[in-house]
N, C-alpha and C. Protein backbone atom coordinates (compact mmCIF):
# COMPACT_ATOMS: atom_id res chain seq x y z
N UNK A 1 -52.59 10.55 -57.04
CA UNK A 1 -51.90 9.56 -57.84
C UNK A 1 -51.03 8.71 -56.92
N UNK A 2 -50.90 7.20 -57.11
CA UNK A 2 -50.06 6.56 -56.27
C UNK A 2 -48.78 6.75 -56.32
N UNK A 3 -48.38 7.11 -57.74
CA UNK A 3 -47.03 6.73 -57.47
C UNK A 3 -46.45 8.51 -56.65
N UNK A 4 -47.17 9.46 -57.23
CA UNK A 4 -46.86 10.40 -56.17
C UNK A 4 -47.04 10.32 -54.35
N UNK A 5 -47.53 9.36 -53.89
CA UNK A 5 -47.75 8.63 -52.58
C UNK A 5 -46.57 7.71 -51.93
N UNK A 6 -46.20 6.95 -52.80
CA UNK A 6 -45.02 6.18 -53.02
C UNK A 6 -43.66 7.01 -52.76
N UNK A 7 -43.76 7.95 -53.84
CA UNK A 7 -42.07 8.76 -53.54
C UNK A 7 -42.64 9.62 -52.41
N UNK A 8 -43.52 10.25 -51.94
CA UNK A 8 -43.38 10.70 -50.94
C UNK A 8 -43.07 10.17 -50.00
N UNK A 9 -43.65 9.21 -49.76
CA UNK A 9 -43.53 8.12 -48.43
C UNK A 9 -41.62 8.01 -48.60
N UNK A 10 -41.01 7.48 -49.45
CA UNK A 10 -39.32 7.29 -49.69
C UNK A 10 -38.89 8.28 -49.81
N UNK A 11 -39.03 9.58 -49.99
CA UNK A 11 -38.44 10.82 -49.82
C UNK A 11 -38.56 11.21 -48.19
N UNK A 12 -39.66 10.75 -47.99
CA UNK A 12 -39.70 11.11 -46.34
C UNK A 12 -39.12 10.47 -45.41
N UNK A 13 -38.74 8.91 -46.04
CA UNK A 13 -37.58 8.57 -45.05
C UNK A 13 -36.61 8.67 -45.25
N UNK A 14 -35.75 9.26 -46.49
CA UNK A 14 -34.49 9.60 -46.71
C UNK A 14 -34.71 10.75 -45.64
N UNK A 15 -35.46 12.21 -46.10
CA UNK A 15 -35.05 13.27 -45.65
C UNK A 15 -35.14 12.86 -44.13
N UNK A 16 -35.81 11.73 -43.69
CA UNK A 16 -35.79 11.74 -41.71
C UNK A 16 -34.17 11.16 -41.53
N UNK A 17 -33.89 10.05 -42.34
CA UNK A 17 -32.66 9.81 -42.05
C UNK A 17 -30.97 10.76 -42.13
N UNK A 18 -31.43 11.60 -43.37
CA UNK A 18 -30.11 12.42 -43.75
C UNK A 18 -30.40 13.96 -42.89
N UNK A 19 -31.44 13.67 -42.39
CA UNK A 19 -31.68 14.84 -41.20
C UNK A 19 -31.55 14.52 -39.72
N UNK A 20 -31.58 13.54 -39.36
CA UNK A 20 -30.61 12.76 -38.10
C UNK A 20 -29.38 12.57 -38.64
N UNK A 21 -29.21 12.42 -39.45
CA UNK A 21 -27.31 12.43 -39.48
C UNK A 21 -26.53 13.89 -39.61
N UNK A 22 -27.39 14.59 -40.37
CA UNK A 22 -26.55 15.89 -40.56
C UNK A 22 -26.71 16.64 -38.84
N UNK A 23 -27.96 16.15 -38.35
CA UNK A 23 -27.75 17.13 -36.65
C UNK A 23 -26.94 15.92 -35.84
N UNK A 24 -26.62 14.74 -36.17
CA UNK A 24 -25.61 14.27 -35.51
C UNK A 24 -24.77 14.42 -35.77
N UNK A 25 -24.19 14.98 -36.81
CA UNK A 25 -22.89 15.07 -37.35
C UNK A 25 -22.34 16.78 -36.56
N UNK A 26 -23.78 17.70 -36.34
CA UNK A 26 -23.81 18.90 -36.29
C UNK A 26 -23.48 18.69 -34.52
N UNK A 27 -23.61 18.00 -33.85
CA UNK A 27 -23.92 17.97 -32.47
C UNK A 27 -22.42 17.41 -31.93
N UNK A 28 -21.79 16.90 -32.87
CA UNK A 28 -20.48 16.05 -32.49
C UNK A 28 -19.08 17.33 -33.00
N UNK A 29 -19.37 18.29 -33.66
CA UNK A 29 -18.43 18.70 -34.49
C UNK A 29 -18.31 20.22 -33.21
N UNK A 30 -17.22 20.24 -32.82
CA UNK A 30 -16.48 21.30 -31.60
C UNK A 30 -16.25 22.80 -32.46
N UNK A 31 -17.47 24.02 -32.27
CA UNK A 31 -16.98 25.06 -33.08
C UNK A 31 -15.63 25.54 -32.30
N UNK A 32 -15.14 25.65 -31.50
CA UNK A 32 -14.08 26.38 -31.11
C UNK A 32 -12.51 25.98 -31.40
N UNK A 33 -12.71 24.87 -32.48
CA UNK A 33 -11.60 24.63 -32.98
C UNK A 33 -11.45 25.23 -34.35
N UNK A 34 -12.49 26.26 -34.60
CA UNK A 34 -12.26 26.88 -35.94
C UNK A 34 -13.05 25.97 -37.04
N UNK A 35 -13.98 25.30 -36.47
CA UNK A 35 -14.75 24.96 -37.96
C UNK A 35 -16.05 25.41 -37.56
N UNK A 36 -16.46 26.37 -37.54
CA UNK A 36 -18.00 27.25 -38.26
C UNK A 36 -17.75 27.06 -39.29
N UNK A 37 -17.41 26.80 -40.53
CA UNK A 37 -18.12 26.72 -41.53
C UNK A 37 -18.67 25.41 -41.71
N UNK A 38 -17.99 24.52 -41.33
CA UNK A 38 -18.68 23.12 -41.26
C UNK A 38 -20.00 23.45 -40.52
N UNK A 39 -20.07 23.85 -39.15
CA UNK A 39 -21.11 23.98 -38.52
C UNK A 39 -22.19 24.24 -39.32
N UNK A 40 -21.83 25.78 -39.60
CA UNK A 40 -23.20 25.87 -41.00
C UNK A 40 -23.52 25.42 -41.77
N UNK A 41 -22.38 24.28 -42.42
CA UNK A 41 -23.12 23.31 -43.70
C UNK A 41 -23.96 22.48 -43.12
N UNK A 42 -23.71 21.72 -42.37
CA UNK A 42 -24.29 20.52 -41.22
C UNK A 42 -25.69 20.90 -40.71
N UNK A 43 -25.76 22.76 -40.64
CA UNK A 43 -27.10 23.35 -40.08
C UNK A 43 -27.63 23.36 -41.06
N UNK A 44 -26.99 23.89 -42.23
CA UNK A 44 -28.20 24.61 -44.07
C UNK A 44 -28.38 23.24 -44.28
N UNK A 45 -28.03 22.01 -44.33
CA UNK A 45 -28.61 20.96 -44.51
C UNK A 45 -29.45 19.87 -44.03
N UNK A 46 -29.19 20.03 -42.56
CA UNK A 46 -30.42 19.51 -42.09
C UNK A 46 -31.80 20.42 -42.36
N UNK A 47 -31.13 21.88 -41.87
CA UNK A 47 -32.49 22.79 -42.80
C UNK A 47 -32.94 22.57 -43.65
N UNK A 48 -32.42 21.98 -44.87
CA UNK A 48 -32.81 21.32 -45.96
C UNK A 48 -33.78 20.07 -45.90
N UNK A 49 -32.97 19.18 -45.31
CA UNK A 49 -33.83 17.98 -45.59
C UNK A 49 -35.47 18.21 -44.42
N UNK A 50 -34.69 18.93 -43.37
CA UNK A 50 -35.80 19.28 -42.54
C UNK A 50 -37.05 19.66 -43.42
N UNK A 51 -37.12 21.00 -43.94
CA UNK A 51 -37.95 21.17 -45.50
C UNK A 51 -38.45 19.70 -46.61
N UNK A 52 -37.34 19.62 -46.91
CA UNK A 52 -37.80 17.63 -47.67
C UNK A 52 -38.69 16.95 -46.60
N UNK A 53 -38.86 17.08 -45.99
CA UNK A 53 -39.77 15.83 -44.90
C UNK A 53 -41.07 16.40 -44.86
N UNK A 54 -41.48 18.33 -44.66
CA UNK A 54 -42.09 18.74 -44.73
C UNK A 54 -43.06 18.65 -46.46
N UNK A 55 -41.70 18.93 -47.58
CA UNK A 55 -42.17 18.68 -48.59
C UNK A 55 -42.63 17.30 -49.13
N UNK A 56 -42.12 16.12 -48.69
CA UNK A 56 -42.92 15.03 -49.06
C UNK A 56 -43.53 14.62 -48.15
N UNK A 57 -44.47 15.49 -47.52
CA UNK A 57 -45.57 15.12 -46.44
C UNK A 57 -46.59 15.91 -48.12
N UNK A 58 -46.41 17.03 -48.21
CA UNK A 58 -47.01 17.42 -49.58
C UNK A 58 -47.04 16.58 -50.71
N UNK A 59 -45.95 16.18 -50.81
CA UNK A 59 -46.57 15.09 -52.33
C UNK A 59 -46.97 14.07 -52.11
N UNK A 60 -47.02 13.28 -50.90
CA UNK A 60 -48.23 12.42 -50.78
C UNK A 60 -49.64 12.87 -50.92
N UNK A 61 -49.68 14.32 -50.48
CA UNK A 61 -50.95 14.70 -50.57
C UNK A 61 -51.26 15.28 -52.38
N UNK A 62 -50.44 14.97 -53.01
CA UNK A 62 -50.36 15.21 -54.08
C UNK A 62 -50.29 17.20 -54.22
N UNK A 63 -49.31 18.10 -54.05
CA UNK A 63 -49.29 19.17 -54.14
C UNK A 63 -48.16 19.80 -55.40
N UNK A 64 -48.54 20.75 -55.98
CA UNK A 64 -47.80 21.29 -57.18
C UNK A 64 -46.71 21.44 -56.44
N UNK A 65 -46.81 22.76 -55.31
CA UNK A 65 -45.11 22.86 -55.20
C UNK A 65 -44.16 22.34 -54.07
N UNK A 66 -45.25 21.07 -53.84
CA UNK A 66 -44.15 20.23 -53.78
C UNK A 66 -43.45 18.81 -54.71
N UNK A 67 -44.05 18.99 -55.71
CA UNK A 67 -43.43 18.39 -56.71
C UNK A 67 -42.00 19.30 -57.02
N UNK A 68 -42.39 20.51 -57.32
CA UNK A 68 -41.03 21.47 -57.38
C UNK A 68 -39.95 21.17 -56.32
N UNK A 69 -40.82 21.32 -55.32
CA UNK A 69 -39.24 21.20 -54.19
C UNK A 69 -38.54 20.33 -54.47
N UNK A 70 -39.26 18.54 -54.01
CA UNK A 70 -38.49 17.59 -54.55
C UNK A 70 -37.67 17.49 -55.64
N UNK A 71 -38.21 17.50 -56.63
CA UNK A 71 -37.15 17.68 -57.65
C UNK A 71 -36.18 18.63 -57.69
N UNK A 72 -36.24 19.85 -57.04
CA UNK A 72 -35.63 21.14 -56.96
C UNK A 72 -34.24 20.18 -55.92
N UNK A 73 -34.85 18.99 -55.04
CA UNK A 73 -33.75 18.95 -53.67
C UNK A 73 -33.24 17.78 -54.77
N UNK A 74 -34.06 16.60 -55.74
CA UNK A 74 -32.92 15.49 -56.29
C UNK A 74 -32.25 16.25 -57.08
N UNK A 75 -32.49 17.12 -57.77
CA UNK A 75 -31.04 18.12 -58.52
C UNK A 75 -30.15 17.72 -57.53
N UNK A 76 -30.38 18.45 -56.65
CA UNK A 76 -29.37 19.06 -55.73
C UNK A 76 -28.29 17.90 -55.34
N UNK A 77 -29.06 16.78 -55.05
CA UNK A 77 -28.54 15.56 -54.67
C UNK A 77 -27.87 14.85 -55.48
N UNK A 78 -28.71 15.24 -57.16
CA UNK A 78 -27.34 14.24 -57.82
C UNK A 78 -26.47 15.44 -58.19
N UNK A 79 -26.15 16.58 -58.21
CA UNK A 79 -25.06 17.18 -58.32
C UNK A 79 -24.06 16.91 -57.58
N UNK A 80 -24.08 16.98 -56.28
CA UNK A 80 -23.74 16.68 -55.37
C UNK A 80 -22.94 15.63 -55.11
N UNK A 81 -23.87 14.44 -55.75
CA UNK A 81 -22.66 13.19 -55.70
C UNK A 81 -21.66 13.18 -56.57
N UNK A 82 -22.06 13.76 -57.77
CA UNK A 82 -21.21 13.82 -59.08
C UNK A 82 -20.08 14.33 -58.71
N UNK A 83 -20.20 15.30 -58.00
CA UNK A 83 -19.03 16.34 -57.27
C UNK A 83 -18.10 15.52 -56.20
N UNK A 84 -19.03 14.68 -55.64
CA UNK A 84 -18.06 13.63 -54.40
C UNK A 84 -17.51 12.78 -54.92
N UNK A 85 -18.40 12.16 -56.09
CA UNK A 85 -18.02 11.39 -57.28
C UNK A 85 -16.38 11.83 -57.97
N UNK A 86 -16.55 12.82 -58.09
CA UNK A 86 -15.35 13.32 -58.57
C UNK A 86 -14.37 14.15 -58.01
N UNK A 87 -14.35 13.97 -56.74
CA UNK A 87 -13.34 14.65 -55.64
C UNK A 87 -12.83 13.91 -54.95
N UNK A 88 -13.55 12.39 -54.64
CA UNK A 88 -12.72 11.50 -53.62
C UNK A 88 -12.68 10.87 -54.94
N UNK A 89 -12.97 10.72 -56.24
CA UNK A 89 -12.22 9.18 -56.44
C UNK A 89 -12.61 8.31 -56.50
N UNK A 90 -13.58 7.69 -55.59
CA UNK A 90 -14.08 6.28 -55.54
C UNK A 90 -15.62 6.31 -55.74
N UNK A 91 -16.66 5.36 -55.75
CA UNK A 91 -17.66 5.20 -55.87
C UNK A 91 -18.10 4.31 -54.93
N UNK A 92 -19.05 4.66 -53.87
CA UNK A 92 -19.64 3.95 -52.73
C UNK A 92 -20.87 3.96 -53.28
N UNK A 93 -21.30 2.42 -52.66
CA UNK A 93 -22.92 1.90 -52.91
C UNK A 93 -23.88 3.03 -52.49
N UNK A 94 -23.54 3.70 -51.24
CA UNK A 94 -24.39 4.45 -51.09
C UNK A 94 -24.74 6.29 -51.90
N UNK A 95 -23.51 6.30 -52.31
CA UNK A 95 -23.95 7.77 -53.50
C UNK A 95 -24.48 7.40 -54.86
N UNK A 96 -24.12 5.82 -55.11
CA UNK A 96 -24.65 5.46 -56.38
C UNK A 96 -26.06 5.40 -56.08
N UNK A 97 -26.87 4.42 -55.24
CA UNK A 97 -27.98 4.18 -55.30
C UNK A 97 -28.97 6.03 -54.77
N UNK A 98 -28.19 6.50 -53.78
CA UNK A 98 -29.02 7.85 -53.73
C UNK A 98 -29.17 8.83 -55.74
N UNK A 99 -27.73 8.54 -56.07
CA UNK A 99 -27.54 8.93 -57.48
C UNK A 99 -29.48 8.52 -58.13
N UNK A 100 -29.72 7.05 -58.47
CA UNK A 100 -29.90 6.26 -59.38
C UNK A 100 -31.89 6.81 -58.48
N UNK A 101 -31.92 7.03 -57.27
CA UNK A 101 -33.17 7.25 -56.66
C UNK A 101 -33.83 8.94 -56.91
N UNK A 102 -32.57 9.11 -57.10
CA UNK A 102 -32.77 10.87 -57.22
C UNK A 102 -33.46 10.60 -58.69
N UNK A 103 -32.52 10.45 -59.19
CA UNK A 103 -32.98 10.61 -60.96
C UNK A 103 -34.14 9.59 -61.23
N UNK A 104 -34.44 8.61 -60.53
CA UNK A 104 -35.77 8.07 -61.11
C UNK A 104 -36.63 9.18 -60.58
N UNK A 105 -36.46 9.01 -59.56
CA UNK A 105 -37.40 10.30 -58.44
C UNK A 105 -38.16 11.82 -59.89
N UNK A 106 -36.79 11.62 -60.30
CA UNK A 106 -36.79 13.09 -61.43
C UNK A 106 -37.89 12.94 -62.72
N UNK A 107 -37.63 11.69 -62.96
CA UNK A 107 -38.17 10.96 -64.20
C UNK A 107 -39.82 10.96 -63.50
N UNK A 108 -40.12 10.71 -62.36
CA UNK A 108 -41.23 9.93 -62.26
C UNK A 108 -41.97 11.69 -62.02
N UNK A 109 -41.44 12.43 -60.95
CA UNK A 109 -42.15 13.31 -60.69
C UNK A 109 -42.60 14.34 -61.93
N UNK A 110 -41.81 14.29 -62.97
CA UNK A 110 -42.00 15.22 -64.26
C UNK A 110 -42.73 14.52 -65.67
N UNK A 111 -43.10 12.87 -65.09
CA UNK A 111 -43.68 12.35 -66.66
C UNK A 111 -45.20 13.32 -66.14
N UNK A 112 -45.92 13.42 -67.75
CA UNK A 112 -47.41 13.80 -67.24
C UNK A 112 -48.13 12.74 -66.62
N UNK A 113 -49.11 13.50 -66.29
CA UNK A 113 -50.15 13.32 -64.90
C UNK A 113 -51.40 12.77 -65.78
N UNK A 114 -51.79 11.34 -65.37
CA UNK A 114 -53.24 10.75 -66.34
C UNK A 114 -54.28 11.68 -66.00
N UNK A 115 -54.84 12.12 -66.88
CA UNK A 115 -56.53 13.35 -66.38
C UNK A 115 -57.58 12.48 -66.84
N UNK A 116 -57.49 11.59 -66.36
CA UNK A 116 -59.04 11.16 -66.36
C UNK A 116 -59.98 11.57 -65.57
């Protein structure tokens, strides 16, 4: 199906981009000042998206579970903002539109599938 081709292809460049930032973010951050736990978020999440890149290499190829993952990771993503959403206060272009991509993302990967 195309449009499962489509979000793969845009899931795969989010997860390449938010997976160069989380190991740049991971590569800049000094454990010996007492933040390992940052360290490990910065690692479980590039692990993450690392997985997302892997998984929408699968839904281009059109695969069941990676329809699951994806959607399993835009949960994750719009929770996530909702939570930043509501901890800093403000609203940046960029958590809205990841917001508004996740949840179409959600919509598109769960309408049924034409069987012709």
């Amino acid at each position: 199906m195309k449009t499962y081709r489509i979000l793969g292809i845009l899931w795969f460049a989010f997860c390449c981009y938010a997976c160069f930032n989380e190991l740049r973010a991971l590569l800049t951050i000094r454990p010996t000042a007492g933040l390992w736990p940052a360290v490990w978020v910065h690692a479980g999440f590039c692990l993450l998206f690392l997985a997302g890149m892997v998984a929408s290499i699968g839904l281009f190829r059109s695969a069941r579970w990676a329809r699951w993952f994806v959607s399993s990771l835009a949960v994750f993503l719009v929770v996530s903002d909702i939570a930043y959403i509501v901890t800093t206060r403000s609203l940046p272009i960029w958590t809205v539109w990841l917001g508004v991509f996740a949840v179409g993302s959600l919509v598109l990967l769960f309408w049924p599938r034409d069987k012709k």
